[in-house]
Protein backbone atom coordinates (compact mmCIF):
# COMPACT_ATOMS: atom_id res chain seq x y z
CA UNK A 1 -120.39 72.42 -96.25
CA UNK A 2 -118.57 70.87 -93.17
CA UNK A 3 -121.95 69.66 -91.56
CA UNK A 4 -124.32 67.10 -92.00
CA UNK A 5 -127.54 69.08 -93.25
CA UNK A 6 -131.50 68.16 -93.08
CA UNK A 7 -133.44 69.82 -95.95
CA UNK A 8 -137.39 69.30 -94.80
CA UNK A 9 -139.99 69.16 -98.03
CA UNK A 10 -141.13 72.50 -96.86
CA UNK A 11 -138.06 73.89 -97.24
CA UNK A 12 -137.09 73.01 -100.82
CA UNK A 13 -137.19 75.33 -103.74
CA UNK A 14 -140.23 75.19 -105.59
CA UNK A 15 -139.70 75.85 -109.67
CA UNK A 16 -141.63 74.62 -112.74
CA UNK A 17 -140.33 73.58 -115.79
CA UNK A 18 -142.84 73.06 -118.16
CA UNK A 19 -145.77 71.01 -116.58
CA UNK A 20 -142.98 69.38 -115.05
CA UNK A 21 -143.27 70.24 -110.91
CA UNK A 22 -139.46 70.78 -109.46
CA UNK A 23 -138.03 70.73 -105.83
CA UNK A 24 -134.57 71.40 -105.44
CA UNK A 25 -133.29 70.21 -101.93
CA UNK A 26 -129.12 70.43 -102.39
CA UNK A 27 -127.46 72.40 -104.65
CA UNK A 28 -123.62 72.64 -103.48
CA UNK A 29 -120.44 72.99 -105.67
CA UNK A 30 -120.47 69.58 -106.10
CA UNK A 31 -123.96 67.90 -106.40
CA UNK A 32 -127.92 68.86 -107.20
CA UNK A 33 -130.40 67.01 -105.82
CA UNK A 34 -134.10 67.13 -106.49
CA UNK A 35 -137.51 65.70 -107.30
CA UNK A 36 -139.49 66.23 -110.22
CA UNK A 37 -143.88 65.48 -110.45
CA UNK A 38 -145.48 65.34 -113.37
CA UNK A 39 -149.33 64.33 -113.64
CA UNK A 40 -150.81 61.99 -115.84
CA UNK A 41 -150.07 62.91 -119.43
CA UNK A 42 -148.01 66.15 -118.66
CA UNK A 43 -144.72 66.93 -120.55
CA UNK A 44 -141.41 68.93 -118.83
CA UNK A 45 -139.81 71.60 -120.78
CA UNK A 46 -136.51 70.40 -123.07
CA UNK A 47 -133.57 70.89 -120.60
CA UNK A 48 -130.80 71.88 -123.15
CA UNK A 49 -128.11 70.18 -120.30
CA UNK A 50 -125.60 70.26 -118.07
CA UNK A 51 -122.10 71.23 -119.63
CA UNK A 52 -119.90 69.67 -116.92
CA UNK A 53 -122.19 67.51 -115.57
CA UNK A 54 -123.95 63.92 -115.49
CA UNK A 55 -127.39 63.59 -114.76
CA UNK A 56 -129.30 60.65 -112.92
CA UNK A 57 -133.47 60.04 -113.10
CA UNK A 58 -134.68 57.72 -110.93
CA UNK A 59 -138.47 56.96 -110.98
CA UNK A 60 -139.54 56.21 -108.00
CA UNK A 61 -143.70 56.03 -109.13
CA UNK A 62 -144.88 55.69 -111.82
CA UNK A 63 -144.24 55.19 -115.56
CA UNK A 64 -142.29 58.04 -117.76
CA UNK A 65 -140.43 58.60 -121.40
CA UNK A 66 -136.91 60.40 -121.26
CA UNK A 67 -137.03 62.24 -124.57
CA UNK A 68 -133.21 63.06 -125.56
CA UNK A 69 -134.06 65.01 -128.95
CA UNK A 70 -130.60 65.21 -130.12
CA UNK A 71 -130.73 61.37 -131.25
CA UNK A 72 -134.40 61.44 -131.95
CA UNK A 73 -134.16 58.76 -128.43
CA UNK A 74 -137.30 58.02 -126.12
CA UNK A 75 -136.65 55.56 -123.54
CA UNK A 76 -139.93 54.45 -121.19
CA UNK A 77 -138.61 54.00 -117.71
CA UNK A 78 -140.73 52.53 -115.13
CA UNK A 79 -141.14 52.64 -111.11
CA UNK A 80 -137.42 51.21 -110.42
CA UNK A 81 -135.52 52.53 -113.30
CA UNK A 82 -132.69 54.80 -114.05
CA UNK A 83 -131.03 56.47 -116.30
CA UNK A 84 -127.73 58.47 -116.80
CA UNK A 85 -127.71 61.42 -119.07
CA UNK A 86 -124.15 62.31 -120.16
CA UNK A 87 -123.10 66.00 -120.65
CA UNK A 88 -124.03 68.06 -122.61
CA UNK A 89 -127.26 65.80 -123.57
CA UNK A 90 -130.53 67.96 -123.75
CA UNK A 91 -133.60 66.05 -122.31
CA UNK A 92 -137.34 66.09 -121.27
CA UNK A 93 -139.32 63.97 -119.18
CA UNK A 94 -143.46 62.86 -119.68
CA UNK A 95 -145.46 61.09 -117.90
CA UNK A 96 -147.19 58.36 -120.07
CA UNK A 97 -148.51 56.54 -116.67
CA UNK A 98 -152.04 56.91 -115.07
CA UNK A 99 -150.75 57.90 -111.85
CA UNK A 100 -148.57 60.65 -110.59
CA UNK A 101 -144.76 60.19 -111.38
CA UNK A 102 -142.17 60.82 -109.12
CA UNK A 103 -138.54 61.30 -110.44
CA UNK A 104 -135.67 61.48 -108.37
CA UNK A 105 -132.67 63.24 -109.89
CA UNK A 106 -129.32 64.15 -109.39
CA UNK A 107 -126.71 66.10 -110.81
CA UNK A 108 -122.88 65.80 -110.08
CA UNK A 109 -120.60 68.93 -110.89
């Protein structure tokens, strides 16, 4: 991609995983972008992860817990927060907040 390029919300790719609700704006060679929405109490499926590839959550409302199973790990992350999954780390994301959450994520390849 030589070009700048706008993705518009109604253009994103709509996928679930688990209760987890997934838009995918960029996918390129190089980087993934989404966002992920998960209601009040609902769980995403285990991702197993990304073999060549680091992954950033950003919440951007509400309150979650990043489940990495592999180390028996939650970590609650709040409106603000990040964290950076390194490869080959699976991982699953619930919403333990009254509200909505909103997670911004990002993969680079």
């Amino acid at each position: 991609m030589k070009k700048a390029k706008v993705v518009r919300k109604s253009e994103t790719k709509n996928f679930m995983e688990g209760n987890e609700h997934c838009k995918l704006y960029i996918e390129t060679d190089k980087i993934v972008f989404g966002v992920s929405i998960l209601l009040p109490g609902m769980k995403g499926d285990v991702d197993p992860g990304h073999k060549d590839a680091y992954e950033i959550f950003y919440v951007a409302r509400g309150k979650i817990l990043c489940n990495l199973p592999d180390e028996d790990l939650y970590e609650e992350l709040e409106e603000g927060d990040a964290i950076l999954i390194p490869p080959p780390r699976p991982h699953a994301l619930i919403n333990i907040g009254e509200e909505r959450a909103i997670v911004i994520w990002s993969q680079a390849k």
